[in-house]
Each structure stands twice: as structure tokens, then as C-alpha cells.
PDB file of N, CA and C in Angstrom:
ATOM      1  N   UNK A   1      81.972  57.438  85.762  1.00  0.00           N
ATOM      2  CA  UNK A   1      81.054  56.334  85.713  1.00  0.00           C
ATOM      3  C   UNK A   1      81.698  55.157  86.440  1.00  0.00           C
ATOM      4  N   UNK A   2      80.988  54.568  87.305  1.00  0.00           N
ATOM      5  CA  UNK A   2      81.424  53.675  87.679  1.00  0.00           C
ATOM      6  C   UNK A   2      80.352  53.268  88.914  1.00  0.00           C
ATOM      7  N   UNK A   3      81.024  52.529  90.035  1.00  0.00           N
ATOM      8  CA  UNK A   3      79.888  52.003  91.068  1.00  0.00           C
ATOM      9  C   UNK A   3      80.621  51.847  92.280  1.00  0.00           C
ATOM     10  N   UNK A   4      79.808  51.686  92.986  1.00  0.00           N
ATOM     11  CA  UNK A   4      80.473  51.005  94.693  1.00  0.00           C
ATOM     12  C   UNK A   4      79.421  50.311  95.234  1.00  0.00           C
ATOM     13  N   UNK A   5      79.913  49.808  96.147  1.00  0.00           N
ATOM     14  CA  UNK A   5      80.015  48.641  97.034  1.00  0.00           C
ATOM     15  C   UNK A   5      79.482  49.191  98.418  1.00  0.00           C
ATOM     16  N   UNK A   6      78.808  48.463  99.071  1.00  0.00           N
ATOM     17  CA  UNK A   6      78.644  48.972 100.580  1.00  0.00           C
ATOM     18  C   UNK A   6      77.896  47.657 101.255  1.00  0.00           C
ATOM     19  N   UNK A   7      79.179  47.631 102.051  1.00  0.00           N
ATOM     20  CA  UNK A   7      78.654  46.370 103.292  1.00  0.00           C
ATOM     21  C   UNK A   7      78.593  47.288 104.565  1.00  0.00           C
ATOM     22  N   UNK A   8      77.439  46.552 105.267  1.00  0.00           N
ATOM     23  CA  UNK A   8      76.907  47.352 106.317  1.00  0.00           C
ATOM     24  C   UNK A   8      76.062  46.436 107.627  1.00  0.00           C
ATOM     25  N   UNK A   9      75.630  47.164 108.788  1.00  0.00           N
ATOM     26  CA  UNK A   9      75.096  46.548 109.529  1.00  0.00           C
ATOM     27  C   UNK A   9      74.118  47.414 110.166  1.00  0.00           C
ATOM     28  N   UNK A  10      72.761  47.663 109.764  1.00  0.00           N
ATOM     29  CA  UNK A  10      71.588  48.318 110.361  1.00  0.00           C
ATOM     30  C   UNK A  10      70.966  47.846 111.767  1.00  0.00           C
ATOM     31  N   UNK A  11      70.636  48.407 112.815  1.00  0.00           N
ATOM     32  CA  UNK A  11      70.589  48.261 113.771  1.00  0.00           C
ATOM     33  C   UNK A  11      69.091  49.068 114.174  1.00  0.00           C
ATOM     34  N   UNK A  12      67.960  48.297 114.580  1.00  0.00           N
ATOM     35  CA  UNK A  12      67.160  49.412 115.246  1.00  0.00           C
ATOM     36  C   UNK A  12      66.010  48.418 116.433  1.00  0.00           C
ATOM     37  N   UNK A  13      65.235  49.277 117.123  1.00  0.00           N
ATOM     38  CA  UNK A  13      64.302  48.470 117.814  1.00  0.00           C
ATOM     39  C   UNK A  13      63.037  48.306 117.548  1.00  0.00           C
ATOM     40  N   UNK A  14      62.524  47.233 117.536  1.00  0.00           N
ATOM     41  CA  UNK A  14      61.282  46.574 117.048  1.00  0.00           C
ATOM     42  C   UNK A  14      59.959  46.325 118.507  1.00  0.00           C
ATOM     43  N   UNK A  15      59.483  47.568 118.447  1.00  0.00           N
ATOM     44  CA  UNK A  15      58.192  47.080 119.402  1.00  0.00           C
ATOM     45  C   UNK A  15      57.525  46.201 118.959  1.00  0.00           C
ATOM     46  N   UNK A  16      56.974  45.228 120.433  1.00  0.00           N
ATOM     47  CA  UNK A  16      55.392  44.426 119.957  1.00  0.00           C
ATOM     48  C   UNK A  16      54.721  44.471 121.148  1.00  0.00           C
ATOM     49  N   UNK A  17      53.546  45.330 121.357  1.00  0.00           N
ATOM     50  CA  UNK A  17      53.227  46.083 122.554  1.00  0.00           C
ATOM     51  C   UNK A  17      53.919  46.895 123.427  1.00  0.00           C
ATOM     52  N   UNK A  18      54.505  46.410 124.635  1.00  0.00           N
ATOM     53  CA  UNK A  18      55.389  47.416 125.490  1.00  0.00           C
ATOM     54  C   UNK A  18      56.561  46.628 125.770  1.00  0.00           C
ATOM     55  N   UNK A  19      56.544  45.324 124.545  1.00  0.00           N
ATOM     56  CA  UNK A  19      57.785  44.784 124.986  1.00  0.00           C
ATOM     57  C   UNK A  19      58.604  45.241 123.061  1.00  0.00           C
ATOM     58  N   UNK A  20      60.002  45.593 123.797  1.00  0.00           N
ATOM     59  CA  UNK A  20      61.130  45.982 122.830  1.00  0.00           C
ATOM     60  C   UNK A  20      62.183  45.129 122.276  1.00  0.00           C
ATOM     61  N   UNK A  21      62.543  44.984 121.141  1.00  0.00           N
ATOM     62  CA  UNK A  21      63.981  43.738 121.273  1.00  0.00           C
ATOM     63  C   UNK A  21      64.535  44.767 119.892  1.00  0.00           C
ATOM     64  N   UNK A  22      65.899  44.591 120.196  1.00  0.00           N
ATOM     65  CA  UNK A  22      67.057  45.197 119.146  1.00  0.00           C
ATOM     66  C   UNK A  22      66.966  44.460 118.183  1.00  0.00           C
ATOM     67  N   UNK A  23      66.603  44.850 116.893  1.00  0.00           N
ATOM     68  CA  UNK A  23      67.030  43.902 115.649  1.00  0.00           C
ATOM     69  C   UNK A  23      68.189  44.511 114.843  1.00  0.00           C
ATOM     70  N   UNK A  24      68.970  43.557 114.666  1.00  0.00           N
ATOM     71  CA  UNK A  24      69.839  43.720 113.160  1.00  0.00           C
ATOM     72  C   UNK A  24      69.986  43.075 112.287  1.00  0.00           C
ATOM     73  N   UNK A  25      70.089  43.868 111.194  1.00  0.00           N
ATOM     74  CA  UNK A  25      70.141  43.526 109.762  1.00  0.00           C
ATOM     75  C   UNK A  25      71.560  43.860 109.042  1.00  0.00           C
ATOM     76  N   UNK A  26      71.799  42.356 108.287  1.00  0.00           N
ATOM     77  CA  UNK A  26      72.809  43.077 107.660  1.00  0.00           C
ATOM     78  C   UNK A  26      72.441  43.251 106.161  1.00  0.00           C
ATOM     79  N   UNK A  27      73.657  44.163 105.239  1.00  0.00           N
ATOM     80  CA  UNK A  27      72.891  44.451 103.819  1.00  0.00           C
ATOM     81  C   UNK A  27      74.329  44.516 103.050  1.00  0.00           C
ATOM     82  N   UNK A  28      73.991  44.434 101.604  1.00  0.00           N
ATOM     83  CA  UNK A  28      75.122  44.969 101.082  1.00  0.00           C
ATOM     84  C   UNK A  28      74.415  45.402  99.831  1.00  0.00           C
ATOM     85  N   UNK A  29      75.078  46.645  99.486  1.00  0.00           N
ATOM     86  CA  UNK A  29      74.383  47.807  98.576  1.00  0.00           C
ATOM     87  C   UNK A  29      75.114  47.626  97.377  1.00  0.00           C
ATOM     88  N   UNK A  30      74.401  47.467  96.276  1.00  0.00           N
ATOM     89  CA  UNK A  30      75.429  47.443  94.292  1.00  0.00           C
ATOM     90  C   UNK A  30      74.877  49.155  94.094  1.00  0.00           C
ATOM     91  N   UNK A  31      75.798  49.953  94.036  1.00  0.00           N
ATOM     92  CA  UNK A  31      74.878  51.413  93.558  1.00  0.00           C
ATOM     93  C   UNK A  31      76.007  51.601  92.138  1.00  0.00           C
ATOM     94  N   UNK A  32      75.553  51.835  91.114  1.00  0.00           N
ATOM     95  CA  UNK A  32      75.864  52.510  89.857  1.00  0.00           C
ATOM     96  C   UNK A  32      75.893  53.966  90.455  1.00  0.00           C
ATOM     97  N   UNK A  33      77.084  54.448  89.697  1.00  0.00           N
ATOM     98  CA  UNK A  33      77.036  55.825  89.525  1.00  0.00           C
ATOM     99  C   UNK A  33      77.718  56.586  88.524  1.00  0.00           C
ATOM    100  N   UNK A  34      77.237  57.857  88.409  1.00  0.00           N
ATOM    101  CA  UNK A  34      77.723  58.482  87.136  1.00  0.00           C
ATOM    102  C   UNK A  34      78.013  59.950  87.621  1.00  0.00           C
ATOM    103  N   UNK A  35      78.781  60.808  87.867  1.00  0.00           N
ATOM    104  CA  UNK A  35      78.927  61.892  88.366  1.00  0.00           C
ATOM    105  C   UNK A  35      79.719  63.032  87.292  1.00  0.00           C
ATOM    106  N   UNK A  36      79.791  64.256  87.551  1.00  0.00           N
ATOM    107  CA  UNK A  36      80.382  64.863  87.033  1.00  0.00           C
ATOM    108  C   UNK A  36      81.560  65.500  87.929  1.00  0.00           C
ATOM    109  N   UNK A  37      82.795  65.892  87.501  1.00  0.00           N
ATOM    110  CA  UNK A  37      83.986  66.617  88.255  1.00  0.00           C
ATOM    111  C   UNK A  37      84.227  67.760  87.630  1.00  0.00           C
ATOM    112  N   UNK A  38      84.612  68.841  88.153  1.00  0.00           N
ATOM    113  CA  UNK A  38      84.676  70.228  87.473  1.00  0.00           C
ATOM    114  C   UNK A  38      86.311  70.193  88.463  1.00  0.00           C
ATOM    115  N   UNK A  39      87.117  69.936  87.366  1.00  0.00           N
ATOM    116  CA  UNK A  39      88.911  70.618  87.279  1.00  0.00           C
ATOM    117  C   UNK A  39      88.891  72.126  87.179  1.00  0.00           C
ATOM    118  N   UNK A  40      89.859  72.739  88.437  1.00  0.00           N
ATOM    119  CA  UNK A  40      89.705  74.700  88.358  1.00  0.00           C
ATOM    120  C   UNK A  40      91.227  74.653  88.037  1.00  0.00           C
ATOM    121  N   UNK A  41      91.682  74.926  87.581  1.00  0.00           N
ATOM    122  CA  UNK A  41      93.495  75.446  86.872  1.00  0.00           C
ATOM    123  C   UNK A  41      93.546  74.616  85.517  1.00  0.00           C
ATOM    124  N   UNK A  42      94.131  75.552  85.262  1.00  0.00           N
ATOM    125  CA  UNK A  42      95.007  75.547  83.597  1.00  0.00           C
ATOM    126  C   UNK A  42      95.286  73.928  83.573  1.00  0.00           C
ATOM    127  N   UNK A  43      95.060  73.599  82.034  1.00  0.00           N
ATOM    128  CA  UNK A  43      95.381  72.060  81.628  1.00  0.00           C
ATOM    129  C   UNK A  43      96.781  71.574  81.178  1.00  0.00           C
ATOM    130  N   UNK A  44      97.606  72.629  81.557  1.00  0.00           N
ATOM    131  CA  UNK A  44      98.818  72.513  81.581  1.00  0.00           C
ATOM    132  C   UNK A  44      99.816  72.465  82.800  1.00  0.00           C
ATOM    133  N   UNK A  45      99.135  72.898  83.968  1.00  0.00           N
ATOM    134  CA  UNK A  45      99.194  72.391  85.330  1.00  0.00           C
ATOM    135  C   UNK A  45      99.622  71.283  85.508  1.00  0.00           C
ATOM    136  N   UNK A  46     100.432  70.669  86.204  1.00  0.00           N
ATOM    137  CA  UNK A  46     100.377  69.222  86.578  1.00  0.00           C
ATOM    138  C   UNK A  46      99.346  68.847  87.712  1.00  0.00           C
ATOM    139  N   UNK A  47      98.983  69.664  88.473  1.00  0.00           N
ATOM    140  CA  UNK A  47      98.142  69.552  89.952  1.00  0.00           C
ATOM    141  C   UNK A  47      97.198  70.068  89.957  1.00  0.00           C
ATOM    142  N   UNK A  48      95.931  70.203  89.878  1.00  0.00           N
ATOM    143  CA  UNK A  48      94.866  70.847  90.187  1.00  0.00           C
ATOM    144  C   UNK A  48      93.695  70.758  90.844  1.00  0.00           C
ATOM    145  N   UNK A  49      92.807  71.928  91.549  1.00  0.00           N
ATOM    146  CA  UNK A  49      91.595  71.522  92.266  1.00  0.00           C
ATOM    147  C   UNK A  49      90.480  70.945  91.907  1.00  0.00           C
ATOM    148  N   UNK A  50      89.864  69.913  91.885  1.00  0.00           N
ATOM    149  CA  UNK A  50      88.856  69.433  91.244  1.00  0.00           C
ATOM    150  C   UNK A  50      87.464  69.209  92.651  1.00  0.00           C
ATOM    151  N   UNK A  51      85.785  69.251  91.740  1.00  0.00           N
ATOM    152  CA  UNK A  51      84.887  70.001  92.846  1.00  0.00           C
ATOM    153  C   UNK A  51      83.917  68.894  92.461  1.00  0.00           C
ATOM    154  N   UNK A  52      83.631  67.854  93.416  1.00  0.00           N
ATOM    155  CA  UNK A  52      82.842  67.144  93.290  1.00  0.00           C
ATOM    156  C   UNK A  52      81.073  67.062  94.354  1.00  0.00           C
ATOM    157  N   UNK A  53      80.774  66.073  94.861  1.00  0.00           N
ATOM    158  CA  UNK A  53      80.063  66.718  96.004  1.00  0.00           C
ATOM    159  C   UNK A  53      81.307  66.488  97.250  1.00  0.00           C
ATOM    160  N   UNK A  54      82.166  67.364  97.448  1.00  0.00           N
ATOM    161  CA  UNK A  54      83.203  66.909  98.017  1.00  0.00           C
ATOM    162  C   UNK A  54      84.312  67.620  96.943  1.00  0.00           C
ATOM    163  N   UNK A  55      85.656  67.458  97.140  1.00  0.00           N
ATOM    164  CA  UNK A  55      86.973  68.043  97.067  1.00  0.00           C
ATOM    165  C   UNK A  55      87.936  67.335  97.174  1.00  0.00           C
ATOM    166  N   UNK A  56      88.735  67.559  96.071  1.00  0.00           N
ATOM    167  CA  UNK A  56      89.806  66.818  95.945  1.00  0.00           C
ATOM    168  C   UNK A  56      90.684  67.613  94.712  1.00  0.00           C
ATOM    169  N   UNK A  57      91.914  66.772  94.111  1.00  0.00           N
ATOM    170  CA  UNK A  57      92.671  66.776  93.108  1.00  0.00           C
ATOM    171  C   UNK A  57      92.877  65.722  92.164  1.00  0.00           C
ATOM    172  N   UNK A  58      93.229  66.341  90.516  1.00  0.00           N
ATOM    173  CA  UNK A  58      94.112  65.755  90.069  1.00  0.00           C
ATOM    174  C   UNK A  58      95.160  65.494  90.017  1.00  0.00           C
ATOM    175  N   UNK A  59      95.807  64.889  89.708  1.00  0.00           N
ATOM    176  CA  UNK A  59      97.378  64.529  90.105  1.00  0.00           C
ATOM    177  C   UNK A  59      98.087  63.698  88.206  1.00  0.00           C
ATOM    178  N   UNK A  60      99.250  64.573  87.888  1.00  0.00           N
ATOM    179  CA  UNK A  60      99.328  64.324  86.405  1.00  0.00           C
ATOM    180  C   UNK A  60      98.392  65.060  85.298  1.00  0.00           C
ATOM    181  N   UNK A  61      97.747  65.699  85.350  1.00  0.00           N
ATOM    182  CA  UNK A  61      96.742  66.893  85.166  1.00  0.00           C
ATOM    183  C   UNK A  61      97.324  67.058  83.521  1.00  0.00           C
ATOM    184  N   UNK A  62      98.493  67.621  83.451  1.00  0.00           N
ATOM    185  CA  UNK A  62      99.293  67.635  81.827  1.00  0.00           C
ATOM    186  C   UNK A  62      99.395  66.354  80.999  1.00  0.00           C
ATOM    187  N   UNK A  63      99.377  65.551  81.453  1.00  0.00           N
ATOM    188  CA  UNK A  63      99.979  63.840  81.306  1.00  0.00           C
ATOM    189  C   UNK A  63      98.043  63.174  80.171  1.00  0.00           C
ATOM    190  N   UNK A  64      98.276  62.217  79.712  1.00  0.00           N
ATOM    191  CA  UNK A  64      96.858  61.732  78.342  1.00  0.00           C
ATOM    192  C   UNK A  64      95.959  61.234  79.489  1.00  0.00           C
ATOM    193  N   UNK A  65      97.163  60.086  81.042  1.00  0.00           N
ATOM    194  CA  UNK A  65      96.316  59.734  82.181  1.00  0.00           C
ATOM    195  C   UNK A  65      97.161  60.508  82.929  1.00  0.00           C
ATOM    196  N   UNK A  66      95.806  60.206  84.130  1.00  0.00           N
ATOM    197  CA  UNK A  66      96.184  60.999  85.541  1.00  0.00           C
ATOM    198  C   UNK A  66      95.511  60.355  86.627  1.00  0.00           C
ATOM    199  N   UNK A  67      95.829  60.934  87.660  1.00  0.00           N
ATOM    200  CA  UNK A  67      95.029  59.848  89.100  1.00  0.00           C
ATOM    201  C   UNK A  67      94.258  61.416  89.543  1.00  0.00           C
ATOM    202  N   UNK A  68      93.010  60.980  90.080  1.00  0.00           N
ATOM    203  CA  UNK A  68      92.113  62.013  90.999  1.00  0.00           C
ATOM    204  C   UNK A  68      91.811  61.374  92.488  1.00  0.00           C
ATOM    205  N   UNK A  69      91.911  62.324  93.168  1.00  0.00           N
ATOM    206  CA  UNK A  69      91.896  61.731  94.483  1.00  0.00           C
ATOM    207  C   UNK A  69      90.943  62.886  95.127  1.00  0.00           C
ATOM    208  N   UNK A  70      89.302  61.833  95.329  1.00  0.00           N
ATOM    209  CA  UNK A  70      88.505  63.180  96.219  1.00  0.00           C
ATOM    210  C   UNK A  70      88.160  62.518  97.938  1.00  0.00           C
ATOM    211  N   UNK A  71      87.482  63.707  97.904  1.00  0.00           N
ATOM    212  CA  UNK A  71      86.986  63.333  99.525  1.00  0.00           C
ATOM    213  C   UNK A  71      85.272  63.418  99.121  1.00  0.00           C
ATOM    214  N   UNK A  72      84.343  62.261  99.496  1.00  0.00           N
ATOM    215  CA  UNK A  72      83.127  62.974  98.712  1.00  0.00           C
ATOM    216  C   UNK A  72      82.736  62.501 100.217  1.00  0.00           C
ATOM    217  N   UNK A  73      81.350  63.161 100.510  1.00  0.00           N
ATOM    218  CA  UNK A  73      80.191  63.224 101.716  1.00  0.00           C
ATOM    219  C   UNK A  73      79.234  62.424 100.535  1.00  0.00           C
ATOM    220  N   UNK A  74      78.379  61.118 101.011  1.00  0.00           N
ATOM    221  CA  UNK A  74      77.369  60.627 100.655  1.00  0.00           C
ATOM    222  C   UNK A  74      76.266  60.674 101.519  1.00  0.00           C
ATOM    223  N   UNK A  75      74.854  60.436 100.805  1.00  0.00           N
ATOM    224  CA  UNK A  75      74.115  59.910 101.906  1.00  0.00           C
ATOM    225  C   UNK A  75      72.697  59.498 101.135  1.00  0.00           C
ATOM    226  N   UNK A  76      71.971  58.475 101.626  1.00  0.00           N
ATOM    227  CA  UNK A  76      70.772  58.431 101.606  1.00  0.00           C
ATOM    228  C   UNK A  76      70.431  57.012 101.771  1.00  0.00           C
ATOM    229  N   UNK A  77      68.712  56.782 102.088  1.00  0.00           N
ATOM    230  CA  UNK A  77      68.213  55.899 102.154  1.00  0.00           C
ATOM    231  C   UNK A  77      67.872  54.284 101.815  1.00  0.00           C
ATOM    232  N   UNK A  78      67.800  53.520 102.607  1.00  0.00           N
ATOM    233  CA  UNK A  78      67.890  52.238 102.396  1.00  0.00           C
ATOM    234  C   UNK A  78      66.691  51.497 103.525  1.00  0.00           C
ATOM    235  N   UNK A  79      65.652  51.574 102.229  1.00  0.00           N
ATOM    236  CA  UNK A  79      64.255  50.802 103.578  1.00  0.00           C
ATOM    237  C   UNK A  79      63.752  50.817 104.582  1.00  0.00           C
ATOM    238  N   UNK A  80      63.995  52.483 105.147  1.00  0.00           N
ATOM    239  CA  UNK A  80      63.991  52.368 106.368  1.00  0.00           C
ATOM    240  C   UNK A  80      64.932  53.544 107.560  1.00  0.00           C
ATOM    241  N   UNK A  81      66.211  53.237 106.939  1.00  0.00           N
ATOM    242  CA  UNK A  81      67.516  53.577 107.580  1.00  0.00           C
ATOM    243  C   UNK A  81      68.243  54.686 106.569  1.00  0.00           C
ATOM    244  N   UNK A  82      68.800  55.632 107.422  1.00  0.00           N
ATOM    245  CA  UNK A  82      69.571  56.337 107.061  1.00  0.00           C
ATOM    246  C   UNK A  82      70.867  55.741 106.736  1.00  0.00           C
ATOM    247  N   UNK A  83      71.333  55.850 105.350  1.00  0.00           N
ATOM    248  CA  UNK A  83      72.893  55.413 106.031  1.00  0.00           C
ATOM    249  C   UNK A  83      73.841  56.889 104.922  1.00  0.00           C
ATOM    250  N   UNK A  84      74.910  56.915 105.510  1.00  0.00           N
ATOM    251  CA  UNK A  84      75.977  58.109 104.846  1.00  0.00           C
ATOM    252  C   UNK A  84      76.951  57.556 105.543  1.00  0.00           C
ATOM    253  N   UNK A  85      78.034  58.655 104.770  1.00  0.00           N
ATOM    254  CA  UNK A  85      79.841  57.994 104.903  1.00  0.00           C
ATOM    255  C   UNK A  85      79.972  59.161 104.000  1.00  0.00           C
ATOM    256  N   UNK A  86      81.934  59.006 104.740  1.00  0.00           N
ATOM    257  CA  UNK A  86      82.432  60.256 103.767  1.00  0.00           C
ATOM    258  C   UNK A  86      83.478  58.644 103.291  1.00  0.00           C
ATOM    259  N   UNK A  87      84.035  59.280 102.082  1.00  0.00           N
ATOM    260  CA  UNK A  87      84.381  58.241 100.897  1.00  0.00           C
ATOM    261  C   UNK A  87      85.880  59.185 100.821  1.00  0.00           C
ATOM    262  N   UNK A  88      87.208  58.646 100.758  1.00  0.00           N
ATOM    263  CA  UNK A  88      88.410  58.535 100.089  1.00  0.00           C
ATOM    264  C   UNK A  88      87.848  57.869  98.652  1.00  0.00           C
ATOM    265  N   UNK A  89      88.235  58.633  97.674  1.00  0.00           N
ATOM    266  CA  UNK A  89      87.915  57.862  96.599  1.00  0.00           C
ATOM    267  C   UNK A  89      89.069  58.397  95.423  1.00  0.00           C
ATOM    268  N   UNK A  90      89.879  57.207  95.168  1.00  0.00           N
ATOM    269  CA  UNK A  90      90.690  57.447  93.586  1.00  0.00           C
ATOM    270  C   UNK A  90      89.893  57.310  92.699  1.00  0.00           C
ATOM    271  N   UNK A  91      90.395  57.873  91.482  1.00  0.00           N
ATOM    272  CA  UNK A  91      89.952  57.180  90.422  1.00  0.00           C
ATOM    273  C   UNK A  91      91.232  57.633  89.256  1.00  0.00           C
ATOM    274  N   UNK A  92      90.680  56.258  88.118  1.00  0.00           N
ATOM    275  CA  UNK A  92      92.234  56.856  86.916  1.00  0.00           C
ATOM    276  C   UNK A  92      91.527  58.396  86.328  1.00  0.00           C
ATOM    277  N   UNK A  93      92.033  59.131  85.662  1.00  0.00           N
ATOM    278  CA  UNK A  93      91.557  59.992  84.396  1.00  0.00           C
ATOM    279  C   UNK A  93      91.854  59.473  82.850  1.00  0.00           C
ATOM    280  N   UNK A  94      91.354  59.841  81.928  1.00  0.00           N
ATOM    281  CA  UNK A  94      92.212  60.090  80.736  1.00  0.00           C
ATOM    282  C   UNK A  94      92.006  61.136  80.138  1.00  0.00           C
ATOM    283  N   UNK A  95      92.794  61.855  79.827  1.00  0.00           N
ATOM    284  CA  UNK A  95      92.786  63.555  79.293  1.00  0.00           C
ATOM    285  C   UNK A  95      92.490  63.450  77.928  1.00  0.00           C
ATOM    286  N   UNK A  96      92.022  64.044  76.937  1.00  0.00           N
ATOM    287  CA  UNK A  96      91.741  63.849  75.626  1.00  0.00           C
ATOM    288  C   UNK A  96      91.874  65.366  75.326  1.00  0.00           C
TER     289      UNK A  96
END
């Protein structure tokens, strides 16, 4: 659970008859999110594969905290515009 951030700069062209002009827009996105992670090895591991939309690890895996480090592919719509990004993303754990 948690959220991100996205500053950005949309770019497209605006007809008015047969004359064209480039517009840009800039935006910045608040998105909430809530995801699930599926950890594959033993909880006694210190290291393991974890499967998000995207791939990554835990790191400290045996330990109450731990750090996860994925690679996720995003994408979707904003008024108009496509926008996506692939994301480096930490986050803490806590093991219970």
C-alpha cells in the first residue's frame, strides 16, 4: 500500500481547420496504490524471488524487516494520452 507521484509533460497537435500548432501540457499525477507481491523460496532464505507486475527481490527475507527491490512495467491513461514507465521501486517489508 502506498502511492506515487508522476510529473510529466504531454505533448500533442491541435488542428483548427488545415492549420496545426503543437500543444503542451504539463501534469502531475497523486495515484494510490495497493498491490499484491507473491515471495517464491523458503522463509528462511535470506534472498528471494518475488513476482509483481514486474520482478524483483527480497533482500533480509529471514530478518522481522527486509528491503524489496522490483522492476514493475506500468501503464495507462490520462485524458487523452497514453502515458507508461518502467519503475525501480524499493520498498521496506515487515515479516510477521
Amino acid at each position: 500500500m502506498g502511492f506515487n507521484v508522476f510529473l510529466g509533460t504531454a505533448t500533442g497537435t491541435v488542428y483548427s481547420g488545415l492549420v496545426s500548432q503543437s500543444v503542451s501540457k504539463s501534469a502531475t499525477i497523486w495515484e494510490p496504490t495497493i498491490d499484491y507481491v507473491a515471495n517464491f523460496g523458503p522463509p528462511t532464505q535470506d534472498t528471494v524471488g518475488r513476482f509483481r507486475i514486474g520482478g524483483g527481490a527480497s533482500f533480509l527475507n529471514s530478518n522481522r524487516f527486509g528491503v524489496g527491490l522490483d522492476l514493475v512495467l506500468e501503464g495507462g491513461g490520462y485524458p487523452g494520452y497514453w502515458i507508461g514507465g518502467l519503475q525501480l521501486v524499493a520498498s521496506p517489508e515487515f515479516h510477521f
